[in-house]
N, C-alpha and C. Protein backbone atom coordinates (compact mmCIF):
# COMPACT_ATOMS: atom_id res chain seq x y z
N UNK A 1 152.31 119.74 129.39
CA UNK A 1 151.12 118.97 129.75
C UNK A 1 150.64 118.18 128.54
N UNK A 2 150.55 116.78 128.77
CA UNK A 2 150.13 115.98 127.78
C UNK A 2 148.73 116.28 127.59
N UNK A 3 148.08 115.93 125.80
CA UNK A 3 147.01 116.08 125.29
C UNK A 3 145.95 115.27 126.16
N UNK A 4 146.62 114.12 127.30
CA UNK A 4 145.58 112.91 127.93
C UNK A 4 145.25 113.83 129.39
N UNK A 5 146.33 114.60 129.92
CA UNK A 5 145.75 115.62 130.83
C UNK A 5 145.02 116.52 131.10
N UNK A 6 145.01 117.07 130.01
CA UNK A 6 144.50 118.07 129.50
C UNK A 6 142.43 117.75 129.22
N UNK A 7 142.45 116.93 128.61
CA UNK A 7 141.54 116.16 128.39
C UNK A 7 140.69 115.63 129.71
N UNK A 8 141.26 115.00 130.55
CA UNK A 8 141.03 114.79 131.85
C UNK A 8 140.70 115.81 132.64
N UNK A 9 141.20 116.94 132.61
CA UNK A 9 141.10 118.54 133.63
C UNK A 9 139.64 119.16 133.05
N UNK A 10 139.46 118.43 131.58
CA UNK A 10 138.02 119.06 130.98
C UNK A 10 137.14 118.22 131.85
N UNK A 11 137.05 116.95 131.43
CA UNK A 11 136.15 115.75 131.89
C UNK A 11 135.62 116.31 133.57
N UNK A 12 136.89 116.79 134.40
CA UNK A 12 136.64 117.02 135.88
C UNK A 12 136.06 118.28 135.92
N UNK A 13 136.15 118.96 135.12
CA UNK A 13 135.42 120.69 135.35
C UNK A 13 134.27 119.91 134.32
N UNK A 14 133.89 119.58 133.66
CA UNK A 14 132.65 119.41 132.96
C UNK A 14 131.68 118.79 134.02
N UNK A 15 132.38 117.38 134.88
CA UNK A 15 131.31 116.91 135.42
C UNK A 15 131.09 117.86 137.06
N UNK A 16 132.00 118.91 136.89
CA UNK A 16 131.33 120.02 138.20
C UNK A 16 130.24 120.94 137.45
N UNK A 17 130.38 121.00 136.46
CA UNK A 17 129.61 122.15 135.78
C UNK A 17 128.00 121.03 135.52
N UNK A 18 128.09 119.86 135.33
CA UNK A 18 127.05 119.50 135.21
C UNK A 18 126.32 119.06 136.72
N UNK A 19 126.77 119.18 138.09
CA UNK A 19 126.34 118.69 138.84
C UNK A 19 125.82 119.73 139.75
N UNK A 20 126.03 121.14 139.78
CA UNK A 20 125.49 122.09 139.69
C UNK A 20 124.18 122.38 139.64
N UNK A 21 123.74 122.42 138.37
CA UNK A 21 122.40 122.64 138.19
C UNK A 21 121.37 121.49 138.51
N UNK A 22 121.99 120.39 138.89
CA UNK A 22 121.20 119.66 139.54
C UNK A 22 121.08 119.72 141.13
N UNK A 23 121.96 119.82 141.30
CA UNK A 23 121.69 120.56 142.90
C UNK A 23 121.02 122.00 142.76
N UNK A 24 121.03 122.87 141.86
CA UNK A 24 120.47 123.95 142.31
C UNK A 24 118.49 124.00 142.14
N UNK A 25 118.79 122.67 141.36
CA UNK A 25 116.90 122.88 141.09
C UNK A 25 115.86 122.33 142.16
N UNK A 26 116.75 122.00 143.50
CA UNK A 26 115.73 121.48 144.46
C UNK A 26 115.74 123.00 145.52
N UNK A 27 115.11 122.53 146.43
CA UNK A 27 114.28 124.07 147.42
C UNK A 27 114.76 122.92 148.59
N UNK A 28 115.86 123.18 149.83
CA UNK A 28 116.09 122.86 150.84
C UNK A 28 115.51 123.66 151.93
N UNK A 29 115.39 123.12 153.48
CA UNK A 29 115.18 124.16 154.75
C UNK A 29 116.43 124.97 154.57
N UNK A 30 115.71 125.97 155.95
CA UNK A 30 116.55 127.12 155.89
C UNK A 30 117.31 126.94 157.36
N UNK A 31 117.05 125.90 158.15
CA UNK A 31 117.49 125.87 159.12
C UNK A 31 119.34 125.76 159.01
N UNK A 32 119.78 126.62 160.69
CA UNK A 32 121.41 126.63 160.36
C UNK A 32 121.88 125.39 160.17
N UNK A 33 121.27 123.71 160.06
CA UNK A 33 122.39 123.09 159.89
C UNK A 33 122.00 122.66 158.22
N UNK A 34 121.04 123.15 157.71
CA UNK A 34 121.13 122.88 156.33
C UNK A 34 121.57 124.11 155.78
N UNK A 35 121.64 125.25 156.22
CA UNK A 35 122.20 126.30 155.36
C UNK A 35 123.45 126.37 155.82
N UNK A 36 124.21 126.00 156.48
CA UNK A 36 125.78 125.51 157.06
C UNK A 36 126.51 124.24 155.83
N UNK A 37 125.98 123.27 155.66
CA UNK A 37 126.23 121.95 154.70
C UNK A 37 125.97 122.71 153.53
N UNK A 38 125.17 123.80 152.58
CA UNK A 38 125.01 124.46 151.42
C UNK A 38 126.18 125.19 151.54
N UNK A 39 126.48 125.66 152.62
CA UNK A 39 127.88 126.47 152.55
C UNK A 39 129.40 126.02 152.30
N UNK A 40 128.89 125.10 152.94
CA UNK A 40 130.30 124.16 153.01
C UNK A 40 130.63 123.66 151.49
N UNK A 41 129.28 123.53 150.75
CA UNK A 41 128.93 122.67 149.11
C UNK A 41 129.78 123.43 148.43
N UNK A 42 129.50 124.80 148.95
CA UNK A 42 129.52 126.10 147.74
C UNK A 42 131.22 126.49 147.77
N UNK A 43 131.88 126.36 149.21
CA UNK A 43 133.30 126.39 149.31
C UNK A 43 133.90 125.44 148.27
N UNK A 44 133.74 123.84 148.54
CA UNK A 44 134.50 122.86 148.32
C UNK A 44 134.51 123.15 146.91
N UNK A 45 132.98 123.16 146.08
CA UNK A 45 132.97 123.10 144.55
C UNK A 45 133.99 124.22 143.76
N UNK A 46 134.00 124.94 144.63
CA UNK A 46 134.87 126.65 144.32
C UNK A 46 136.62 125.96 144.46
N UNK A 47 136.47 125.44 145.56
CA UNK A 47 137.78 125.18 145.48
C UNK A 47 138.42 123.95 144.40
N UNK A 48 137.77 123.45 143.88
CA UNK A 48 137.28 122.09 143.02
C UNK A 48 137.51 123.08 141.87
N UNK A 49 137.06 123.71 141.34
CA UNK A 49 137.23 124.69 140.37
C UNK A 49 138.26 125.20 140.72
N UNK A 50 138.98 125.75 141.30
CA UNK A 50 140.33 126.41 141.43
C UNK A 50 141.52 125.88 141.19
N UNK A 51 141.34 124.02 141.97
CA UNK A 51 142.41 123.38 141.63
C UNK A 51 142.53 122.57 140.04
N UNK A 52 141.36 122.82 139.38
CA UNK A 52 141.63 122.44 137.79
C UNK A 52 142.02 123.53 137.24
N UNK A 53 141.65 124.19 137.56
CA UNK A 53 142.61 125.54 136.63
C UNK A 53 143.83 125.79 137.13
N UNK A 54 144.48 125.56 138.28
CA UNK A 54 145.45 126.08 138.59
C UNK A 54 146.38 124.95 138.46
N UNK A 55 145.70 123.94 137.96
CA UNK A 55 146.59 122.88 137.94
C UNK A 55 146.57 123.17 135.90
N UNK A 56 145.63 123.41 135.32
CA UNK A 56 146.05 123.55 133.78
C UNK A 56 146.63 124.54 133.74
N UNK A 57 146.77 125.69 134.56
CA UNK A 57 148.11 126.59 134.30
C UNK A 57 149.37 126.36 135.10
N UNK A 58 149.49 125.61 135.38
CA UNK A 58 150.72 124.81 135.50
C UNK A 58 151.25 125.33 136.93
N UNK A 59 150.54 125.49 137.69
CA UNK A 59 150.55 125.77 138.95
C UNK A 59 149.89 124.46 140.24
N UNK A 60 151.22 123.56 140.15
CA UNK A 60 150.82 122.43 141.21
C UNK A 60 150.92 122.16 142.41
N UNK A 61 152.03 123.33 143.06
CA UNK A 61 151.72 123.26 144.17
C UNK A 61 150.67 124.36 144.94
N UNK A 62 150.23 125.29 143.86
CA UNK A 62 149.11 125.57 144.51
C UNK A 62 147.82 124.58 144.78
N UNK A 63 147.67 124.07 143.85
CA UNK A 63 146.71 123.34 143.43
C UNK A 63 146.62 122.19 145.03
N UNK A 64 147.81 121.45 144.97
CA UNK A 64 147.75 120.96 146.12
C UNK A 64 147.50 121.42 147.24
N UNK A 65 147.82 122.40 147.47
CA UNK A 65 148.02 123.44 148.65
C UNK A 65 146.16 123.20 148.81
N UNK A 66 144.95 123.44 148.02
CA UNK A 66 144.53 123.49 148.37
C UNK A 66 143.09 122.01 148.79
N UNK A 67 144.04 120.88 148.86
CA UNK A 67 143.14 120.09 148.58
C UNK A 67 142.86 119.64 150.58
N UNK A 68 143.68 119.55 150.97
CA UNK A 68 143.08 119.65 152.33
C UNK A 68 142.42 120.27 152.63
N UNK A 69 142.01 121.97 152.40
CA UNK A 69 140.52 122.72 152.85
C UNK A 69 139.63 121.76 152.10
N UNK A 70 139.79 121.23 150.94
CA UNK A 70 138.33 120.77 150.57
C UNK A 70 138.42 119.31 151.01
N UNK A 71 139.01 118.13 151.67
CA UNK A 71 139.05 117.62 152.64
C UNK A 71 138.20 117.58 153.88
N UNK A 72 138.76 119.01 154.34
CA UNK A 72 138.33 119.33 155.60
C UNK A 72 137.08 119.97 155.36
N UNK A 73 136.89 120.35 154.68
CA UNK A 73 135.71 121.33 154.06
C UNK A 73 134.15 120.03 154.04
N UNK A 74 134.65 119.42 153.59
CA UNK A 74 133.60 118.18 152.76
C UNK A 74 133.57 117.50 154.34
N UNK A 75 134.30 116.67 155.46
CA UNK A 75 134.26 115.96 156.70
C UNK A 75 133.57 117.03 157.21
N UNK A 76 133.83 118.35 157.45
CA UNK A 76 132.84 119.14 158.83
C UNK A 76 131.56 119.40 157.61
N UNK A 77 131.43 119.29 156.78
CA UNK A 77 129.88 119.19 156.15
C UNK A 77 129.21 118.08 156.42
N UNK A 78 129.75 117.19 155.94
CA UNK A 78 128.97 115.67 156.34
C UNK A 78 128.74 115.73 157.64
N UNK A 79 129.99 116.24 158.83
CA UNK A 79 129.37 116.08 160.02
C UNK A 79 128.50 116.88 160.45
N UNK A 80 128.04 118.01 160.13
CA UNK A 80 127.40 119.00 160.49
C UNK A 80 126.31 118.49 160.10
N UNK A 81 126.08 117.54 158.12
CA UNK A 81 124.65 117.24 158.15
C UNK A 81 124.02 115.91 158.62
N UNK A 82 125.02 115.26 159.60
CA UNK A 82 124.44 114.06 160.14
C UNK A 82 124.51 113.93 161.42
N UNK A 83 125.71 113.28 161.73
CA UNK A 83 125.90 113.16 162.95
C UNK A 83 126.23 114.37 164.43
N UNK A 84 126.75 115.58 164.18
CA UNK A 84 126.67 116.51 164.92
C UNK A 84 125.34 117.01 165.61
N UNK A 85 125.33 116.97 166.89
CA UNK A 85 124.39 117.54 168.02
C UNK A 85 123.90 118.52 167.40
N UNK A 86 122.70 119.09 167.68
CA UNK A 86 121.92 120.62 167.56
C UNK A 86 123.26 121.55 168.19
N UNK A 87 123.02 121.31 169.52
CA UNK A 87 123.88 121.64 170.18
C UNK A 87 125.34 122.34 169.90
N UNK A 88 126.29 120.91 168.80
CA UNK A 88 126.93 121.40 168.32
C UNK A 88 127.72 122.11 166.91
N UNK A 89 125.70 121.78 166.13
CA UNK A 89 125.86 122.85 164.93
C UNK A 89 126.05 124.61 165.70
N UNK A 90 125.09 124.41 166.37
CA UNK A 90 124.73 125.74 166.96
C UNK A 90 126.38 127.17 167.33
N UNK A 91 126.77 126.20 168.60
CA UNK A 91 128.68 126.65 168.41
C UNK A 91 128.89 126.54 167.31
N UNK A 92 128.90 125.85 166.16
CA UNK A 92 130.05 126.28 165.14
C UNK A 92 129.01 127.51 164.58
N UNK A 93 128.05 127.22 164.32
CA UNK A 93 127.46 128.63 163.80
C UNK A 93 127.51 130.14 164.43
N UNK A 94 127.37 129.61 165.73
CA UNK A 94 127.61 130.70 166.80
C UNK A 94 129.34 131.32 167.07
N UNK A 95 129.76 130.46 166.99
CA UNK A 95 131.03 130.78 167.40
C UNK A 95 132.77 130.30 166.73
N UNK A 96 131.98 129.66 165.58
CA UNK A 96 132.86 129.10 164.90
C UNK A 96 134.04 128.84 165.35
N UNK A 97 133.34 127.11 166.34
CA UNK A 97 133.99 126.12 166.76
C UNK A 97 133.56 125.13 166.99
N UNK A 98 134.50 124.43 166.53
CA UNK A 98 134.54 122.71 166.46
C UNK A 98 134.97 121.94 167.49
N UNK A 99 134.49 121.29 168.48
CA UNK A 99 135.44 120.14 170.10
C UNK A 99 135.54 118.95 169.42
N UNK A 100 134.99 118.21 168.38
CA UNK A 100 135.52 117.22 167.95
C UNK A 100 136.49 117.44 167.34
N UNK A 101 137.79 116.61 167.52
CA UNK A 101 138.98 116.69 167.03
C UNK A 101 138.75 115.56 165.37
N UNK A 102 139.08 116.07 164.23
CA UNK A 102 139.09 115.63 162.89
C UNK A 102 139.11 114.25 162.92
N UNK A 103 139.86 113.34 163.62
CA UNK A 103 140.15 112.06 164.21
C UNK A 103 138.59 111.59 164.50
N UNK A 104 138.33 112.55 165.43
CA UNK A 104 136.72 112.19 165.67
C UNK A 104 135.54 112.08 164.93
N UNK A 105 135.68 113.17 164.43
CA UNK A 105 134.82 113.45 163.19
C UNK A 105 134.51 112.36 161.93
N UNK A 106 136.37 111.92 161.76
CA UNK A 106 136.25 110.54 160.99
C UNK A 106 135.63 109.51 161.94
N UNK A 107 135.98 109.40 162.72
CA UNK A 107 135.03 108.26 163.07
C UNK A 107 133.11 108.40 162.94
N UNK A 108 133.01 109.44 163.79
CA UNK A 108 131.31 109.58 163.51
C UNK A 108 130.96 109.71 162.03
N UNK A 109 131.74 110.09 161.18
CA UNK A 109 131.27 109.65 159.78
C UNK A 109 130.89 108.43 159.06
N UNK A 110 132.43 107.56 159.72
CA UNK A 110 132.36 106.04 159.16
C UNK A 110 130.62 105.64 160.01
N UNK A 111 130.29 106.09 161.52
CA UNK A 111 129.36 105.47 162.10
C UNK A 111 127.78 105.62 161.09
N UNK A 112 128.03 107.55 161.21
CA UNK A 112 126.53 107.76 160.13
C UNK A 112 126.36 107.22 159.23
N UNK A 113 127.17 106.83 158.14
CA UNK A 113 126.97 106.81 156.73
C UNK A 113 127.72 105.37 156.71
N UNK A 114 127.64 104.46 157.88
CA UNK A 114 128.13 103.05 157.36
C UNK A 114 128.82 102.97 156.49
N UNK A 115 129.94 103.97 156.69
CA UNK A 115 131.45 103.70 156.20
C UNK A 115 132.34 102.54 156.28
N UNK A 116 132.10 101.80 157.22
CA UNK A 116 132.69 100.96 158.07
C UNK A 116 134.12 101.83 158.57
N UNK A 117 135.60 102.20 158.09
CA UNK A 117 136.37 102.66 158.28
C UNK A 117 136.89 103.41 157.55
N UNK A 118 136.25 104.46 156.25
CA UNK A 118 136.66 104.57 155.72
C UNK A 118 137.53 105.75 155.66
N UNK A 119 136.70 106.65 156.47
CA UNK A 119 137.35 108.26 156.59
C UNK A 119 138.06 108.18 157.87
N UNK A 120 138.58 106.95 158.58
CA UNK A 120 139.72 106.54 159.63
C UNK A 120 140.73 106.37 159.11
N UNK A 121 140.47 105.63 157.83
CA UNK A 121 141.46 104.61 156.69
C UNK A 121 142.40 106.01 155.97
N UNK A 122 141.26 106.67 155.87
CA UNK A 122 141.62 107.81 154.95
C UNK A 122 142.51 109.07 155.42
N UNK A 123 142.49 109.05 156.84
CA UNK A 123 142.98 110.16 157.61
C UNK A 123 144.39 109.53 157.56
N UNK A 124 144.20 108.33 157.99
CA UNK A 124 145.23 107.77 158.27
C UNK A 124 146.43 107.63 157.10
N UNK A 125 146.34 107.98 156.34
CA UNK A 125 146.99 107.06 154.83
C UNK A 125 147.33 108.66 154.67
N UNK A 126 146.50 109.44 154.81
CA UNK A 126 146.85 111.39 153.55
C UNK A 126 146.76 112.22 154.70
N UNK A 127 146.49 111.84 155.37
CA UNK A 127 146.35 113.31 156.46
C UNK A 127 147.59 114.12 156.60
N UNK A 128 149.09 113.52 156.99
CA UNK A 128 149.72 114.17 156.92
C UNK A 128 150.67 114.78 156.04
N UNK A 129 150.28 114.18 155.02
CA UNK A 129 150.47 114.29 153.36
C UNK A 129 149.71 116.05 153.23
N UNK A 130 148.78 115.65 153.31
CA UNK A 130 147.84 117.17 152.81
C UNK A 130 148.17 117.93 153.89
N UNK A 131 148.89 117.99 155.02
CA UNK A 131 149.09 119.29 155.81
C UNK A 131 150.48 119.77 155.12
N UNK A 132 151.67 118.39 154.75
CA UNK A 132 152.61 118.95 154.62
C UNK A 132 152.51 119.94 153.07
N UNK A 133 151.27 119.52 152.65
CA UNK A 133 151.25 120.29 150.81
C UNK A 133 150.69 121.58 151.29
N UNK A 134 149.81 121.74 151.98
CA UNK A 134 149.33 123.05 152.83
C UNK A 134 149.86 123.94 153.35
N UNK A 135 150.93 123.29 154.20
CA UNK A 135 151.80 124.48 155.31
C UNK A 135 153.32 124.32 154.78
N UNK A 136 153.22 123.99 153.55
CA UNK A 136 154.93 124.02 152.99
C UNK A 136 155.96 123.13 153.54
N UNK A 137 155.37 122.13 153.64
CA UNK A 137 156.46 120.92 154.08
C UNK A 137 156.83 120.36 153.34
N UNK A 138 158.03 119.30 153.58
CA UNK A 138 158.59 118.74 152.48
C UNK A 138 158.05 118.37 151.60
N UNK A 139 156.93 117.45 151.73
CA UNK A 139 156.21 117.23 150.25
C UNK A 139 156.05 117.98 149.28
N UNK A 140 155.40 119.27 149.74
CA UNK A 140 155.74 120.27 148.85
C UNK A 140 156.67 121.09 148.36
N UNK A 141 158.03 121.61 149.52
CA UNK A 141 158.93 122.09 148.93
C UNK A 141 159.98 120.65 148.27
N UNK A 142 159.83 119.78 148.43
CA UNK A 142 160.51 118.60 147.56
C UNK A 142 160.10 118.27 145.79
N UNK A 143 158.80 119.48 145.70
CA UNK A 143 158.29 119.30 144.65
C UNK A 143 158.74 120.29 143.25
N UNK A 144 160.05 120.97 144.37
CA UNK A 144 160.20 122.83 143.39
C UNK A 144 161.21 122.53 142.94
N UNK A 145 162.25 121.26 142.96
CA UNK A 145 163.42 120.75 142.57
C UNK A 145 163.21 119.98 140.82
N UNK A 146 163.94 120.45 140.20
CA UNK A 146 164.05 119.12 138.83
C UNK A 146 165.23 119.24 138.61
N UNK A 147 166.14 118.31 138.28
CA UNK A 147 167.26 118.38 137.69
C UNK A 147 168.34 119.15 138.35
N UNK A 148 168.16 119.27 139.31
CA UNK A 148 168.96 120.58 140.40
C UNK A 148 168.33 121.95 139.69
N UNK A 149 167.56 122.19 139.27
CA UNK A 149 166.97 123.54 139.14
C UNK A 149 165.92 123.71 139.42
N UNK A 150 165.29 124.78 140.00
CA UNK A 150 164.02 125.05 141.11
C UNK A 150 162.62 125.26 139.81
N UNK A 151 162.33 124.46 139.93
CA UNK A 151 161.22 123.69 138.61
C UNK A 151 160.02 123.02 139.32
N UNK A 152 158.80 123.27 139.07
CA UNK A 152 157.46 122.23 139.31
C UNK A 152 158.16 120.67 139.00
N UNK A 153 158.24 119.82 140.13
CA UNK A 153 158.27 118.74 140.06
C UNK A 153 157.09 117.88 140.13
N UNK A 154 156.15 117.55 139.31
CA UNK A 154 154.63 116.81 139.54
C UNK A 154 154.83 115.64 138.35
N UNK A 155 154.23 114.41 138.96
CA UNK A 155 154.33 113.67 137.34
C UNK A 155 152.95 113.72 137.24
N UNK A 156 152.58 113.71 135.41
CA UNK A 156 151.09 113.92 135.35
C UNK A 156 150.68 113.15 136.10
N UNK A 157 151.23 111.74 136.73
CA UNK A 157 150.05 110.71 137.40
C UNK A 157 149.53 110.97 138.81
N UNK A 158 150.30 111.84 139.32
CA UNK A 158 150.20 112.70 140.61
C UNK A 158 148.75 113.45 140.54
N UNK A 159 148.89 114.46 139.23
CA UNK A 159 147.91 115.79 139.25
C UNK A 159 146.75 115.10 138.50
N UNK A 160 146.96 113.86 137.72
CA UNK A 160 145.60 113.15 137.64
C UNK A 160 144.56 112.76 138.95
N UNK A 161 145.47 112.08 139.73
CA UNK A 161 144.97 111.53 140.91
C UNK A 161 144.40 112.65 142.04
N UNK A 162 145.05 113.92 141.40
CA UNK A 162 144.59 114.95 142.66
C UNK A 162 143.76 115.76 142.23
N UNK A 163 143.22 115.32 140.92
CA UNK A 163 141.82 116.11 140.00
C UNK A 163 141.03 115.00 140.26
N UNK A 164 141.46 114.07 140.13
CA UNK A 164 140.12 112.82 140.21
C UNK A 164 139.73 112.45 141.03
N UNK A 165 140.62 112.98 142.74
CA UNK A 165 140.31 112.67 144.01
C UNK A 165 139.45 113.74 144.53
N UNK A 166 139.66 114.66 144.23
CA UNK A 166 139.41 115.87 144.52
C UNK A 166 137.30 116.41 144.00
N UNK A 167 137.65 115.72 142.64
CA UNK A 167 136.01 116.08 141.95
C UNK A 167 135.17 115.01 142.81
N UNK A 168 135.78 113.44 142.71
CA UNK A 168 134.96 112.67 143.65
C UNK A 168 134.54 112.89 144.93
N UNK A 169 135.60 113.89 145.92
CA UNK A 169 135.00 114.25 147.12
C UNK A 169 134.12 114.89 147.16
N UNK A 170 133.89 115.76 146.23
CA UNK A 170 133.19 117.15 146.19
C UNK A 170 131.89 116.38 145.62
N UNK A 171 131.73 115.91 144.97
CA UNK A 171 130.19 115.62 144.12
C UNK A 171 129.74 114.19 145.35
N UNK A 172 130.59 112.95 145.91
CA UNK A 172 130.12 112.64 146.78
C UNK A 172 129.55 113.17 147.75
N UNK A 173 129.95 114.72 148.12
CA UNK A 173 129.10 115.34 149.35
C UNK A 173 127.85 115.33 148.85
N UNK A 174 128.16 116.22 147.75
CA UNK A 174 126.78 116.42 147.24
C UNK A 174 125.94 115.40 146.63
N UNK A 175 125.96 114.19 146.57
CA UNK A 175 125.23 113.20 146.51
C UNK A 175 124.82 112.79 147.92
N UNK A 176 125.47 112.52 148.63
CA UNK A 176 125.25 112.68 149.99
C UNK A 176 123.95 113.74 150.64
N UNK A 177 124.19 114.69 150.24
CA UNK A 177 123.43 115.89 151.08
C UNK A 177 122.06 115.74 149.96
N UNK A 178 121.75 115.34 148.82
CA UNK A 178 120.63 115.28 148.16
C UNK A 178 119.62 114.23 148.55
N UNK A 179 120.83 112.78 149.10
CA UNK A 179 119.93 111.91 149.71
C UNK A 179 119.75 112.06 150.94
N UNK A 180 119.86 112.88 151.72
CA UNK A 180 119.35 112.55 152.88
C UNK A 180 117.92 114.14 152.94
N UNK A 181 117.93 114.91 151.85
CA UNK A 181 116.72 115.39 152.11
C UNK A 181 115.38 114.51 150.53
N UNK A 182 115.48 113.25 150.18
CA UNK A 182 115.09 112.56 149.50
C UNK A 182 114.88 112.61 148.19
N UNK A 183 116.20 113.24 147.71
CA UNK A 183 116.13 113.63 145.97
C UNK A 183 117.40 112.65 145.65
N UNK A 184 116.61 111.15 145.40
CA UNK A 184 117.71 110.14 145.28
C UNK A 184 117.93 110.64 143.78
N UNK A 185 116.94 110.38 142.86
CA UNK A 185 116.92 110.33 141.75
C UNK A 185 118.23 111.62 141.40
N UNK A 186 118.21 113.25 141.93
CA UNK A 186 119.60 113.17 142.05
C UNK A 186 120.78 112.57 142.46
N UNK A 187 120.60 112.29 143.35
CA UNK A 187 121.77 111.88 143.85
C UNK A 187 122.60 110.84 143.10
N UNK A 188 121.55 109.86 141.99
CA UNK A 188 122.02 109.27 141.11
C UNK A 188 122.40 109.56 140.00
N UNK A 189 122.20 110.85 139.39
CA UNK A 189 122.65 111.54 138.69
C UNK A 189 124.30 112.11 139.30
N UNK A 190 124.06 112.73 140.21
CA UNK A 190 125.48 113.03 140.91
C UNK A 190 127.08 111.64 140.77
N UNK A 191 126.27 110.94 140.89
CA UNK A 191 127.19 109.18 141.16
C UNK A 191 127.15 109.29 139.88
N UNK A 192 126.06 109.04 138.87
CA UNK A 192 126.60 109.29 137.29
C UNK A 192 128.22 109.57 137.20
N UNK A 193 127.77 110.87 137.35
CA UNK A 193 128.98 111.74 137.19
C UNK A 193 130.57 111.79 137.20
N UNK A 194 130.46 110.50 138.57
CA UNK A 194 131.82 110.27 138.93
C UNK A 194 131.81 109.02 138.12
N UNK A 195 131.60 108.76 136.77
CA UNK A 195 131.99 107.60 136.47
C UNK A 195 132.54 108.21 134.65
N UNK A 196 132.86 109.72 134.95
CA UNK A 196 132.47 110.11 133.49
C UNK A 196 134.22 110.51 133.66
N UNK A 197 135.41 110.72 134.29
CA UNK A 197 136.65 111.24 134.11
C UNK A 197 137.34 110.45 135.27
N UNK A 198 137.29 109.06 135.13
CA UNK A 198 138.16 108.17 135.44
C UNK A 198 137.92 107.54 137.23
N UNK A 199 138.99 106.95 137.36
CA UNK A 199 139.00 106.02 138.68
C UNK A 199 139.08 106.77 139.78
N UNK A 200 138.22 106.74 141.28
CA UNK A 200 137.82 107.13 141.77
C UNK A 200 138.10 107.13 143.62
N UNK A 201 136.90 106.63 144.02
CA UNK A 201 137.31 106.50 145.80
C UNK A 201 138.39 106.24 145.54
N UNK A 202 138.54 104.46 145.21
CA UNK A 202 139.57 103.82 145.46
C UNK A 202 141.26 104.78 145.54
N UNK A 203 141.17 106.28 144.65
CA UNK A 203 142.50 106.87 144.03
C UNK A 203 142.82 108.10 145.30
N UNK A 204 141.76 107.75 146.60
CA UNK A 204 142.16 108.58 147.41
C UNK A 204 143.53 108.33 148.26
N UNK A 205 144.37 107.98 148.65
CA UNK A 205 145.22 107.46 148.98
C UNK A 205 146.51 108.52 149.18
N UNK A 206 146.88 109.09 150.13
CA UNK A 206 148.19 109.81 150.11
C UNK A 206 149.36 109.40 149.33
């Protein structure tokens, strides 16, 4: 691992460690669809933390393995804190289940948050990228090969892009979920953040 990776894996755990305590100093409701979206916060950031370390110990296809839960993790948060029915926070709380199909979900996202297309764009381009790194598909077992010997195949520009995609999803929620109960002034602190360990939305891309 180069000294510029290395460096970078700090920058992405530093700006989780600083975005933290700014989310923790506000007082939210307690109702299930705001204590559902805190839950969802508390998964993704965990998993956000898991894949920088497991990616500086040289473990990349775990690391990948887990970037679709926080994907999926971060879309049923946003939908849960916007556009989803009472109705159908209630089932997932109740019964932990979802009738919008992920497809869907991207769309009512792009609608709430005047995305225009973005989490359509986005499904579309990585979706089946991040199942095959998840459930051991070629992407990922194509990755255990080097040289004909069964070796981590990742180029750093890969595990850059999947630390820098990865912190931006996670702190966008949470900029997200600060502005819509009216703590912009975080939320601009949060956006800070993603400007402190490199290039960003744009690097979401399968």
């Amino acid at each position: 691992m180069t000294e510029k990776l290395k460096e970078h894996l700090a920058r992405c755990e530093n700006a989780m460690q600083a975005a933290k305590p700014i989310l923790a100093v506000h007082k939210f409701p307690t109702d299930s669809r705001t204590l559902t979206v805190i839950g969802f916060i508390s998964v993704i950031v965990e998993h956000q933390e898991a894949i920088v370390m497991l990616v500086h110990r040289d473990m990349p296809g775990s690391a990948s393995a887990l970037f679709r839960p926080v994907v999926e993790g971060t879309c049923r948060a946003l939908w849960i804190n916007l556009p989803a029915t009472d109705a159908e926070v209630e089932k997932f709380v109740t019964k932990d289940e979802i009738d919008v199909t992920f497809g869907g979900i991207a769309t009512a996202l792009d609608t709430a948050y005047g995305m225009v297309d973005f989490f359509q764009n986005f499904k579309t381009r990585a979706w089946s990228h991040l199942n095959s790194y998840t459930h051991g598909g070629m992407h990922q077992i194509g990755r255990r090969f080097l040289n004909g010997e069964v070796a981590n195949n990742y180029r750093e520009e890969e595990l850059y892009e999947l630390t820098t995609s990865v912190t931006t999803i996670v702190l966008l929620t949470i900029a997200i979920f600060l502005k819509k109960y009216g703590h912009a002034e975080s939320a601009g602190q949060i956006d800070a953040l993603m400007e402190t360990y490199g290039s960003h939305v744009g690097g979401l891309a399968g």
